[in-house]
C-alpha atoms as a PDB file:
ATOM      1  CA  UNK A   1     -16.130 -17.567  -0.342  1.00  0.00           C
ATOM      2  CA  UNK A   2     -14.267 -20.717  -0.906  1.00  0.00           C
ATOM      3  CA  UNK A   3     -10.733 -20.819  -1.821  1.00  0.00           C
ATOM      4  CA  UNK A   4     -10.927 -22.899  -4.882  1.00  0.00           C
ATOM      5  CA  UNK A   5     -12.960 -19.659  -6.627  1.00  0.00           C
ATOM      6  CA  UNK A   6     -10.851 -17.430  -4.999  1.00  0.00           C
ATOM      7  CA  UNK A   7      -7.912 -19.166  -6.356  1.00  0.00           C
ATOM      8  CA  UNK A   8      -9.025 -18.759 -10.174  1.00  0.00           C
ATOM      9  CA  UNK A   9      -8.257 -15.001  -9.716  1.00  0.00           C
ATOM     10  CA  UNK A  10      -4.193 -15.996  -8.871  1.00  0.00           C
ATOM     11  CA  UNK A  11      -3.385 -15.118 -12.673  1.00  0.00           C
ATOM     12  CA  UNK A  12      -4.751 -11.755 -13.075  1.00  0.00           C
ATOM     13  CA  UNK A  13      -3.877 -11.045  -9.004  1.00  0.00           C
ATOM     14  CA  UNK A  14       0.153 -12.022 -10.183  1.00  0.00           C
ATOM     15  CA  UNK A  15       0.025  -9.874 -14.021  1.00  0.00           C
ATOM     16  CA  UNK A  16      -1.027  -6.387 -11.588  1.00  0.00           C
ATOM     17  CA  UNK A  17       1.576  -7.497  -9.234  1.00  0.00           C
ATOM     18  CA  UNK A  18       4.553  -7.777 -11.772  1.00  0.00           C
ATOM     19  CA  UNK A  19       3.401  -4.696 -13.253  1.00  0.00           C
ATOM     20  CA  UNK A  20       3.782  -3.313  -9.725  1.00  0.00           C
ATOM     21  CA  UNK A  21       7.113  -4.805  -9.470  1.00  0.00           C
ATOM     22  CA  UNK A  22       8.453  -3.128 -12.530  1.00  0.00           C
ATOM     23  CA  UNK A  23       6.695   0.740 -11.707  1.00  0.00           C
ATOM     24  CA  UNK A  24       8.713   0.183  -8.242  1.00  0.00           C
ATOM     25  CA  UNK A  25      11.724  -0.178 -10.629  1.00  0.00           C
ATOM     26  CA  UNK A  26      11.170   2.298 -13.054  1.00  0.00           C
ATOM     27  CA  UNK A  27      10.075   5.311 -10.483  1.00  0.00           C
ATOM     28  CA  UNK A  28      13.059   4.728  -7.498  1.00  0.00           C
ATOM     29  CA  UNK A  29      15.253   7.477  -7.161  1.00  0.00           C
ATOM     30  CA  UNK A  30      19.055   6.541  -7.756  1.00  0.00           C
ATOM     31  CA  UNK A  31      19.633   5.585  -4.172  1.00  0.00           C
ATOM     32  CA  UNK A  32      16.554   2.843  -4.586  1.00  0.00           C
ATOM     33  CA  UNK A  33      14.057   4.638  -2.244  1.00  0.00           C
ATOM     34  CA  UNK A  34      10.461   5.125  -3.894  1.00  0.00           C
ATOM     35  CA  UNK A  35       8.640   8.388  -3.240  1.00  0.00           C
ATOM     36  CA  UNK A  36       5.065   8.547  -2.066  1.00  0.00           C
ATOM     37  CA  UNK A  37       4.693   4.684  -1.609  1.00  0.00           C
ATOM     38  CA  UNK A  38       1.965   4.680   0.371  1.00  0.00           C
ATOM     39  CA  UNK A  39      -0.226   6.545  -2.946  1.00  0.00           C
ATOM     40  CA  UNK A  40       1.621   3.770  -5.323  1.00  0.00           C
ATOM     41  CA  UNK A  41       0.063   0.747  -3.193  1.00  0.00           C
ATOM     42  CA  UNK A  42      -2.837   2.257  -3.040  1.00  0.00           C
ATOM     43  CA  UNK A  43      -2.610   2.470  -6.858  1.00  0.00           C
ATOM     44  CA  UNK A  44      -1.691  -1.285  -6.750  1.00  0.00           C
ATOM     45  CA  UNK A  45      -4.486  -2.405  -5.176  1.00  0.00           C
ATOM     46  CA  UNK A  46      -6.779  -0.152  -7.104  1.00  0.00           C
ATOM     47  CA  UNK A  47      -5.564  -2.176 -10.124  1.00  0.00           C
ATOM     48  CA  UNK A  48      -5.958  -5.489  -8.948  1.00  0.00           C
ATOM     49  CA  UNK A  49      -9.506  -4.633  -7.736  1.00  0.00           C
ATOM     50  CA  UNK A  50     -10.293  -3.383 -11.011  1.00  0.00           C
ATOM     51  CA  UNK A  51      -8.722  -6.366 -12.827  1.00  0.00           C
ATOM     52  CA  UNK A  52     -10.413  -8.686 -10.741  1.00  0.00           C
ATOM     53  CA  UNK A  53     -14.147  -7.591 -10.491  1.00  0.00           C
ATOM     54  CA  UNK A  54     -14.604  -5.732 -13.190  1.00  0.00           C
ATOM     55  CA  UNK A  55     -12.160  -7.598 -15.965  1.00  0.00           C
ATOM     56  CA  UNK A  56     -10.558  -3.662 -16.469  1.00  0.00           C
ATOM     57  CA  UNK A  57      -7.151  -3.634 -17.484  1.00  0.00           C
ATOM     58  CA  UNK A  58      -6.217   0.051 -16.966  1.00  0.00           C
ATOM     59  CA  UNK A  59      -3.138   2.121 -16.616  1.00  0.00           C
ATOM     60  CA  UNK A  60      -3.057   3.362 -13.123  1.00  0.00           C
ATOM     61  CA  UNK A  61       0.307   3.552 -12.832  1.00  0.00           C
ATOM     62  CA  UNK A  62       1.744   5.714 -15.794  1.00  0.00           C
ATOM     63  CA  UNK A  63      -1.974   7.458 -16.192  1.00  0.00           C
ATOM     64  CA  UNK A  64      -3.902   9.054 -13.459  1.00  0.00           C
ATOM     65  CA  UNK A  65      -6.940   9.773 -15.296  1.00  0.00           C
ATOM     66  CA  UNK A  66      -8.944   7.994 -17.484  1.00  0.00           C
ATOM     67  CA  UNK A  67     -12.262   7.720 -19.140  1.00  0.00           C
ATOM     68  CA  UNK A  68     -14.327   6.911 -15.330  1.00  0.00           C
ATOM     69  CA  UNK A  69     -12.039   8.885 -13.065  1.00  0.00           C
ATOM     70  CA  UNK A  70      -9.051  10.512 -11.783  1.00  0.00           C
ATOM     71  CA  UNK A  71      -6.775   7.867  -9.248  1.00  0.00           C
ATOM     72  CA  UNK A  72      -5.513  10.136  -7.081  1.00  0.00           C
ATOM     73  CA  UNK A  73      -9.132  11.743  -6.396  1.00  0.00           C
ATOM     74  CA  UNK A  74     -10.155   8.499  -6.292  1.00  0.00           C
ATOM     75  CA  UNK A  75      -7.652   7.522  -3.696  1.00  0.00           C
ATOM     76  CA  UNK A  76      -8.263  11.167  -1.591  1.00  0.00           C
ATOM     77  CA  UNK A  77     -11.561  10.730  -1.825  1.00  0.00           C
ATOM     78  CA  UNK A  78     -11.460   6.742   0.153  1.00  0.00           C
ATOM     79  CA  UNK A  79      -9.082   8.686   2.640  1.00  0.00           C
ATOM     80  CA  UNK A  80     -11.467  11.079   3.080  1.00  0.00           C
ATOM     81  CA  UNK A  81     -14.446   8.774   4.065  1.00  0.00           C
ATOM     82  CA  UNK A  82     -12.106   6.879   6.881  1.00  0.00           C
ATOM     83  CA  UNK A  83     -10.597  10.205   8.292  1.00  0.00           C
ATOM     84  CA  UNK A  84     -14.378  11.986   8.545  1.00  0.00           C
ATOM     85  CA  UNK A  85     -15.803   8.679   9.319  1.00  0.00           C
ATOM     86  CA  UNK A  86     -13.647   8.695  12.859  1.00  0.00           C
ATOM     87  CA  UNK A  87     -13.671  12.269  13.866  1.00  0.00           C
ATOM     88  CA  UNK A  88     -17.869  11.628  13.291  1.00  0.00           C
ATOM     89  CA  UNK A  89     -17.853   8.681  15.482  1.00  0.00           C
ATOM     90  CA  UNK A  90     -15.635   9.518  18.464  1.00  0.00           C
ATOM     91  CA  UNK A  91     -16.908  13.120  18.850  1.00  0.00           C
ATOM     92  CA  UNK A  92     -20.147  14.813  20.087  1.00  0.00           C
ATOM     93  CA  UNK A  93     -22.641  14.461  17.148  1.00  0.00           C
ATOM     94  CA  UNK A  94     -22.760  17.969  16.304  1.00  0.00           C
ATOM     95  CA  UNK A  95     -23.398  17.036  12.389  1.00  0.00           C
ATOM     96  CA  UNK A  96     -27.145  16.000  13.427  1.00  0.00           C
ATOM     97  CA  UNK A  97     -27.685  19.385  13.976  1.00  0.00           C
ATOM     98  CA  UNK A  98     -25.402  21.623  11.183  1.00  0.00           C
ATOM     99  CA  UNK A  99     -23.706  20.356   8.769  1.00  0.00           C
ATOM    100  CA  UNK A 100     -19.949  19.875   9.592  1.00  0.00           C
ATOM    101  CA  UNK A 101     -16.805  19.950   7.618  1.00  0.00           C
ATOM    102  CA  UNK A 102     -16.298  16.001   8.915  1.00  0.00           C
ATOM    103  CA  UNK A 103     -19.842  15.887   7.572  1.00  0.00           C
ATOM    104  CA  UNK A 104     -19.068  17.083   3.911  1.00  0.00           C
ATOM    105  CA  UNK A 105     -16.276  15.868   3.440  1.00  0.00           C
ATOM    106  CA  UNK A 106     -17.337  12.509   4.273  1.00  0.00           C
ATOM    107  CA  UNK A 107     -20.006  12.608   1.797  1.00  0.00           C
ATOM    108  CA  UNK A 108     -18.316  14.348  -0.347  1.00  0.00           C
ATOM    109  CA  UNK A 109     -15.345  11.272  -1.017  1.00  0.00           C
ATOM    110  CA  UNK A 110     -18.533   8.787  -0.104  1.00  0.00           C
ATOM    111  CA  UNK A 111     -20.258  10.580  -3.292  1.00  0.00           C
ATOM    112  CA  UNK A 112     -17.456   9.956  -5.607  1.00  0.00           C
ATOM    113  CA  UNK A 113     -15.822   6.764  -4.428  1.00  0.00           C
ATOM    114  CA  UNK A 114     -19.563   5.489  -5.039  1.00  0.00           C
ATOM    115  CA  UNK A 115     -20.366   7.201  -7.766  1.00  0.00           C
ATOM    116  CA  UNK A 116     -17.210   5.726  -9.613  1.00  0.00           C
ATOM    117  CA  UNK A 117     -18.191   2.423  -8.773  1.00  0.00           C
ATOM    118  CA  UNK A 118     -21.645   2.522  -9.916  1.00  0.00           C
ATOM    119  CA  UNK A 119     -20.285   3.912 -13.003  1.00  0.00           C
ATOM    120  CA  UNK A 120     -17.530   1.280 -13.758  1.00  0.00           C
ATOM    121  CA  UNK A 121     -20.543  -1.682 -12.226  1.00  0.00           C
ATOM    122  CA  UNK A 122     -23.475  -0.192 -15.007  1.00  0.00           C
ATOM    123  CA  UNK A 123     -20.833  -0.148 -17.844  1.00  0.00           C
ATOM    124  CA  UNK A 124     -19.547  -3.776 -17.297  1.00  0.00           C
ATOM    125  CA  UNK A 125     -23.086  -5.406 -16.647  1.00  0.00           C
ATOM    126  CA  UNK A 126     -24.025  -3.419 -19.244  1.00  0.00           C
ATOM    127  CA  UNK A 127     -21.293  -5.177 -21.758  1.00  0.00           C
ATOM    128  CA  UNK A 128     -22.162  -8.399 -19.858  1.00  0.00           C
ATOM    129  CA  UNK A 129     -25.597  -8.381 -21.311  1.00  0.00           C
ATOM    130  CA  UNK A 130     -24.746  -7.380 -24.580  1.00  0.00           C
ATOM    131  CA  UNK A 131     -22.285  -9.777 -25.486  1.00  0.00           C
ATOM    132  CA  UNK A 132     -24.677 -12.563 -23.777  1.00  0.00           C
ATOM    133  CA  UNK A 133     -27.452 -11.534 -26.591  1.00  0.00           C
ATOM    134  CA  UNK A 134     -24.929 -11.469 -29.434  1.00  0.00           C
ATOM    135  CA  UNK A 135     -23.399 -15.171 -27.367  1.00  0.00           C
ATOM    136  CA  UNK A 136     -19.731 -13.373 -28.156  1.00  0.00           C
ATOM    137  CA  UNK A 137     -18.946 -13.702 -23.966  1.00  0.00           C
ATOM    138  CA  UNK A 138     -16.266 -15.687 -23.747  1.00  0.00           C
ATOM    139  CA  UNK A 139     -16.347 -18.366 -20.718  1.00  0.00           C
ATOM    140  CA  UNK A 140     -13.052 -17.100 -19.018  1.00  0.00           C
ATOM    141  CA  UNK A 141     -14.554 -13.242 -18.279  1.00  0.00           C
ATOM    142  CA  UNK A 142     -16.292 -11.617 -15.895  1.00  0.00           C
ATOM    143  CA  UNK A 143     -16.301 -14.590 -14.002  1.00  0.00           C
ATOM    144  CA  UNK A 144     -16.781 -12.724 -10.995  1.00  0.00           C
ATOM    145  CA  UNK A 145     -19.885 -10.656 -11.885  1.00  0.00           C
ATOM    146  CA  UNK A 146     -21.500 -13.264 -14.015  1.00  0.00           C
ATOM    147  CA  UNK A 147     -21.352 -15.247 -10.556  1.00  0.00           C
ATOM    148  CA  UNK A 148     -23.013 -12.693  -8.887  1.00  0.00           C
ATOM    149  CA  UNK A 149     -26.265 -12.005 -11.974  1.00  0.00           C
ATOM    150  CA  UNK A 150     -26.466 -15.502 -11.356  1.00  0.00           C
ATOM    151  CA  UNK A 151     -27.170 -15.972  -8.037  1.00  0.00           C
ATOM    152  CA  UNK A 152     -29.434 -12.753  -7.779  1.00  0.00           C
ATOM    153  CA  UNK A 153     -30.893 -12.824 -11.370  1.00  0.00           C
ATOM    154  CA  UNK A 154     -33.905 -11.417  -9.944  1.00  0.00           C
ATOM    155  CA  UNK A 155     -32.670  -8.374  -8.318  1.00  0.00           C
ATOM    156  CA  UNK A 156     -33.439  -5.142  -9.746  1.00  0.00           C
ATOM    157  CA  UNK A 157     -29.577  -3.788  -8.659  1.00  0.00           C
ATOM    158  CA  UNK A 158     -30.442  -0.635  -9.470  1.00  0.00           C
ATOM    159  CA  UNK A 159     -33.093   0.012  -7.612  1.00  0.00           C
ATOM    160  CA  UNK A 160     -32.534   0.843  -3.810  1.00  0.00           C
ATOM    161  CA  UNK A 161     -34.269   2.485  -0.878  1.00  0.00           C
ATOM    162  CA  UNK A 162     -34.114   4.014   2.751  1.00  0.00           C
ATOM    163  CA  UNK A 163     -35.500   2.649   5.633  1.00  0.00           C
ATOM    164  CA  UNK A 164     -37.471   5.168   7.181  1.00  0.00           C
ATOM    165  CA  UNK A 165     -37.422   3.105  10.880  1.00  0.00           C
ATOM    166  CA  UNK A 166     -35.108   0.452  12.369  1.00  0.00           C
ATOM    167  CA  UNK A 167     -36.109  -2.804  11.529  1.00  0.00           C
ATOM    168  CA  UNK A 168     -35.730  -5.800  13.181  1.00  0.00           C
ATOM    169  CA  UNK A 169     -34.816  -9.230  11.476  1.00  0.00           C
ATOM    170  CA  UNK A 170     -35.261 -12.474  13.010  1.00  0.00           C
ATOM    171  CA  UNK A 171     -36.433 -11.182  16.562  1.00  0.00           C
ATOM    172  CA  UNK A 172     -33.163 -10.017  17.909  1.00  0.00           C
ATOM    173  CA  UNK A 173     -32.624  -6.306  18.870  1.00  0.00           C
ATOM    174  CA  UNK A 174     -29.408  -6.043  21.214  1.00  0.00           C
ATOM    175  CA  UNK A 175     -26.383  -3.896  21.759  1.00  0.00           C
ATOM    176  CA  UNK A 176     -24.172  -4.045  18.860  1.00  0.00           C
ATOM    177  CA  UNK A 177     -20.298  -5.226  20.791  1.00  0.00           C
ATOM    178  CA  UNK A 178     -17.158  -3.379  19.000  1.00  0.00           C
ATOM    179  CA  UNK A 179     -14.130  -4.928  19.901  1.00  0.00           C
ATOM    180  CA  UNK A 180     -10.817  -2.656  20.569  1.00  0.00           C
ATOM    181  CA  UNK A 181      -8.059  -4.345  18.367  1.00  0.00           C
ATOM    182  CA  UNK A 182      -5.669  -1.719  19.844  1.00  0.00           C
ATOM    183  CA  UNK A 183      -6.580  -2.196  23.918  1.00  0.00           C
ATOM    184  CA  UNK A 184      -5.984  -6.350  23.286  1.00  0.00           C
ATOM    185  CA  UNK A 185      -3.012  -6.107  21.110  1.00  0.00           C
ATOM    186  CA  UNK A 186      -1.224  -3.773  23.675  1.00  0.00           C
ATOM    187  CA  UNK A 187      -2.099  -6.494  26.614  1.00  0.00           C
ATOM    188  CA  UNK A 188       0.317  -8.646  28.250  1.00  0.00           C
ATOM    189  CA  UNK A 189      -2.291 -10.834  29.317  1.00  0.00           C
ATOM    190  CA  UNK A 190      -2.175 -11.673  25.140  1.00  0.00           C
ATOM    191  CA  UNK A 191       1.010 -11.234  24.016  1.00  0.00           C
ATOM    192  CA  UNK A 192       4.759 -11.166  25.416  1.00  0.00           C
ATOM    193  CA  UNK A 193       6.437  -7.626  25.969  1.00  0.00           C
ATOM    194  CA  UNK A 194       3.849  -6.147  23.181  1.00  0.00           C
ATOM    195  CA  UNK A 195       5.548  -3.162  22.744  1.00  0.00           C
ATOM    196  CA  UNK A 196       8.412  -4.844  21.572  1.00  0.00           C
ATOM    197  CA  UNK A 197       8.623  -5.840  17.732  1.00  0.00           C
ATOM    198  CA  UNK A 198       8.685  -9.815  17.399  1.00  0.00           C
ATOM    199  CA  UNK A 199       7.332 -10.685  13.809  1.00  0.00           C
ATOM    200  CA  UNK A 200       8.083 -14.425  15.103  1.00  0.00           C
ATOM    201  CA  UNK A 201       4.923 -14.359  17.444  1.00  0.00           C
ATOM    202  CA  UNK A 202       2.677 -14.474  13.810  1.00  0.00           C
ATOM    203  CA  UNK A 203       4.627 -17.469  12.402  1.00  0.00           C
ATOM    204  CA  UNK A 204       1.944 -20.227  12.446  1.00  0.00           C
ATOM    205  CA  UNK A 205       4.708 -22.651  12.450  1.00  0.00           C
ATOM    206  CA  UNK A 206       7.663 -21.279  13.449  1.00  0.00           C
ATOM    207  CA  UNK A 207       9.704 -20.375  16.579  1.00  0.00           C
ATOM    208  CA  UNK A 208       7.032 -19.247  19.322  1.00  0.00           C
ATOM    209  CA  UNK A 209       7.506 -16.197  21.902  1.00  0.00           C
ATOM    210  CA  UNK A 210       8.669 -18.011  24.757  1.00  0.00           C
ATOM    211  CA  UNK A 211       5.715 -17.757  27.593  1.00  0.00           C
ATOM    212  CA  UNK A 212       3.110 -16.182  24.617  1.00  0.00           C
ATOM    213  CA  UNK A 213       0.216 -18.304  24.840  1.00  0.00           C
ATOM    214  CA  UNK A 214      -1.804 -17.365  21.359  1.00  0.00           C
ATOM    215  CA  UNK A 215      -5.722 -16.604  21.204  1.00  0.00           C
ATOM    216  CA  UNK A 216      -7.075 -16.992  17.402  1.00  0.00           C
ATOM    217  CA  UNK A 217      -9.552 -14.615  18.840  1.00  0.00           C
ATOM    218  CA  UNK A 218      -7.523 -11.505  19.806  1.00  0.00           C
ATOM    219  CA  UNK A 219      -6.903 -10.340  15.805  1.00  0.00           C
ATOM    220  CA  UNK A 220      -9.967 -10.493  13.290  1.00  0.00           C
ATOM    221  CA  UNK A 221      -9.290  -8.139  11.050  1.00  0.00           C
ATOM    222  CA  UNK A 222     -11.842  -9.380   8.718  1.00  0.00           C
ATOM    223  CA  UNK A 223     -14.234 -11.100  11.276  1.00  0.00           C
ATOM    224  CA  UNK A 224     -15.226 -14.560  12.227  1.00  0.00           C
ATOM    225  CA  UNK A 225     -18.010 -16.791  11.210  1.00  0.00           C
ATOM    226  CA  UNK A 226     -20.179 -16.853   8.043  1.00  0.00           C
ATOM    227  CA  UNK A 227     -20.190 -12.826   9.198  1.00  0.00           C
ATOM    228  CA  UNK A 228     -16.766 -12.246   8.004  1.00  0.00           C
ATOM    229  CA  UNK A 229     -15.828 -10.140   5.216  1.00  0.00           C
ATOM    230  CA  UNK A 230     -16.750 -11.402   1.921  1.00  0.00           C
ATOM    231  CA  UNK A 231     -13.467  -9.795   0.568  1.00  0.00           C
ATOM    232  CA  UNK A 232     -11.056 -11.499   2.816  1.00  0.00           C
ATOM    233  CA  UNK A 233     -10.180 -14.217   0.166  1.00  0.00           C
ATOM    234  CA  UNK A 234      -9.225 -12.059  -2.245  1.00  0.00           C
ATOM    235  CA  UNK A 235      -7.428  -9.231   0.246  1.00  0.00           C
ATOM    236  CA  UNK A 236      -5.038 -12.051   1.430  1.00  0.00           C
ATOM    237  CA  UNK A 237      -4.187 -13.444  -1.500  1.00  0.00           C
ATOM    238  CA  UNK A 238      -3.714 -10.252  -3.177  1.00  0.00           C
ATOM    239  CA  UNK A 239      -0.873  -9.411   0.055  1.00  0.00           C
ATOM    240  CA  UNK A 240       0.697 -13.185   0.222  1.00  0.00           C
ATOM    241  CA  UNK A 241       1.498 -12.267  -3.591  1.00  0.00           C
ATOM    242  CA  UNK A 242       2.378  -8.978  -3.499  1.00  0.00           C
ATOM    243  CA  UNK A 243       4.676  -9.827  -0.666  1.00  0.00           C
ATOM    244  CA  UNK A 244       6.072 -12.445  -1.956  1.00  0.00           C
ATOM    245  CA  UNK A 245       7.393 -11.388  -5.187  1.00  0.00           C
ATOM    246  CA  UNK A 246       8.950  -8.240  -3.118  1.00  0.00           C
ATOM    247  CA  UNK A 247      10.443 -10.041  -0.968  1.00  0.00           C
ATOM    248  CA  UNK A 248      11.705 -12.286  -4.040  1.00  0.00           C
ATOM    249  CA  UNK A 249      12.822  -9.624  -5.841  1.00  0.00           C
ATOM    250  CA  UNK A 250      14.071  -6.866  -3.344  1.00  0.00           C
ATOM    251  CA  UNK A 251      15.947  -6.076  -0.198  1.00  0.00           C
ATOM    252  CA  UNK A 252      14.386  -3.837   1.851  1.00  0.00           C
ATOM    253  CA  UNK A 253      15.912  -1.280   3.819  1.00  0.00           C
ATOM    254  CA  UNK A 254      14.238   1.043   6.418  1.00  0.00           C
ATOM    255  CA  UNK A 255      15.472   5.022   5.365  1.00  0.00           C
ATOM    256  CA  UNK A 256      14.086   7.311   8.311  1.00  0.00           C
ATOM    257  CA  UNK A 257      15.177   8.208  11.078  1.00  0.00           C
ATOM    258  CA  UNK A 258      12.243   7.057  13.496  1.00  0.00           C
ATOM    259  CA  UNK A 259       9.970   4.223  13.552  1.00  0.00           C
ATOM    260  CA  UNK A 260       6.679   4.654  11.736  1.00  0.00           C
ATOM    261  CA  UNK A 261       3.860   5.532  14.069  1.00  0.00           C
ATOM    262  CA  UNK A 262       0.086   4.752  13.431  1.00  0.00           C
ATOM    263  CA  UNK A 263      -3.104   6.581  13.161  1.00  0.00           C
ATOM    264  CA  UNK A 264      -6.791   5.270  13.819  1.00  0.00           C
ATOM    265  CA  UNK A 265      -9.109   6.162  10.711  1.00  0.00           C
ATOM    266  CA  UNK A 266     -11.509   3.636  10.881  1.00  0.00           C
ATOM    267  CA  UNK A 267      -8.647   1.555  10.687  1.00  0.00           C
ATOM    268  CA  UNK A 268      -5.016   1.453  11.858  1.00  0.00           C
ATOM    269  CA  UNK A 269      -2.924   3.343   8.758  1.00  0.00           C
ATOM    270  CA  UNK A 270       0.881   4.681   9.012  1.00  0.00           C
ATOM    271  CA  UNK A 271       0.848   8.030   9.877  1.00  0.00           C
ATOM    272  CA  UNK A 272       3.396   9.074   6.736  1.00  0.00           C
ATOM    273  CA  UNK A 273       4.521   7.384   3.912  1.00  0.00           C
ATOM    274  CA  UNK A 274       7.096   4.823   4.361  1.00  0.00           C
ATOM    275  CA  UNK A 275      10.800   5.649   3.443  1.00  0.00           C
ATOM    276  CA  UNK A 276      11.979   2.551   1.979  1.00  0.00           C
ATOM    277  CA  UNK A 277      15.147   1.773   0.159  1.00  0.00           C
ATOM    278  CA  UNK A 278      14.458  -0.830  -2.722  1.00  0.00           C
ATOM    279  CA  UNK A 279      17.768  -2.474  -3.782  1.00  0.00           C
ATOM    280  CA  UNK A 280      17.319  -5.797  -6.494  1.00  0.00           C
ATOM    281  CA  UNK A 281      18.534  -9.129  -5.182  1.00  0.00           C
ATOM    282  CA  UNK A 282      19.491 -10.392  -8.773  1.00  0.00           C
END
């Protein structure tokens, strides 16, 4: 996705991010450290999906259940789906033959997290059309959807199926390659000292790790090629803002008493919630 679209999204991606900024304020305990921030980013970027995608202005922050679901379920349940989803795929396969608690509760968060979307996607198309017949949609909403009838006008999107064989597009049938971010990251042959913590080595401009030589092909969180993720766009501007205006607004200061460690679930996460002391700059 270009960045010009992408970039039409900045003013509802910076109202869910001052929001943000003023829960942090209202919610940190008198010593400036917010509880459970790991669940109030997640509730962050919850909101700015909905805001951008579905035109939704909800509130996630002071009210955890609405009308199409409950946040923190919602949140549990896309925890659920990573944390099942590894245990499934490093371990022996016993869920092809019983049903396993990885099993369930994998589709169990898969069946809401989806079911929530489909929800919240048949009510807006469904207002999209309306409002389209009456010609009362104004040209500034849904920008994001209306993009997307437009392009695939023909598709019935509610209609789906399940392939009963592998198929096999455009001839090729090969060995899918899954690269270990953690195995690369950790070698020397990449990075200088890489156990060490040198945020300068990301700077694209700025002072390099002396004897680091840098491979653009080492981290892709997202991909490479017209392959990538069609949400990258949208993830990174989200965090450059998000940062920003913390950073703007805050000084951060690190509370506990060890460094945070890291846990694979289908991705890297922190294995706590971070213990962060918010104080304001102004």
């Amino acid at each position: 996705m270009r960045p010009k679209i992408v970039a039409e999204y900045l003013p509802q991606t910076n109202e869910v991010a001052d929001e943000f900024l003023k829960r942090l304020k209202k919610i940190r305990t008198p010593n400036g450290e917010v509880l459970d921030l790991n669940t109030e980013a997640a509730k962050w970027n919850l909101k700015t999906t909905l805001r951008n995608f579905f035109e939704m202005r909800m509130g996630l922050f002071e009210n955890e259940t609405n009308g199409f679901f409950d946040v923190r379920q919602l949140i549990e349940a896309n925890d659920a789906i990573l944390h099942n989803a590894t245990r499934l795929y490093y371990t022996f396969p016993l869920y092809k033959y019983i049903r396993t608690s990885e099993w369930n509760g994998m589709v169990e968060g898969a069946d809401y997290l989806f079911g929530t979307l489909q929800k919240l996607l048949d009510e807006t198309i469904d207002e999209i059309q309306t409002l389209s017949v009456t010609n009362q949609l104004p040209d500034d909403k849904y920008c994001f959807l209306r993009h997307l009838l437009a392009r695939s006008s023909g598709l019935p999107y509610r209609e789906w199926g399940m392939l009963a064989m592998d198929v096999v597009f455009d001839g090729i049938n090969a060995t899918v390659l899954s690269l270990n971010n953690i195995v690369l990251l950790d070698d020397p042959k990449y990075f200088v000292s890489p156990e060490k913590f040198l945020p300068e080595r990301w700077l694209r401009d700025g002072p390099a790790v002396d004897g680091e030589v840098g491979n653009p092909y080492v981290l892709l969180p997202f991909g490479n090629g017209p392959r990538m993720c069609l949400g990258r766009r949208f993830a990174e501007q989200e965090l450059y803002v998000m940062i920003a205006k913390i950073v703007q607004n805050f000084r951060l200061e690190w509370l506990d008493s060890v460094d945070m460690g890291q846990l694979y679930r289908s991705v890297m996460v922190p294995d706590r919630s971070a213990r962060i002391k918010f104080t304001d700059r102004h």
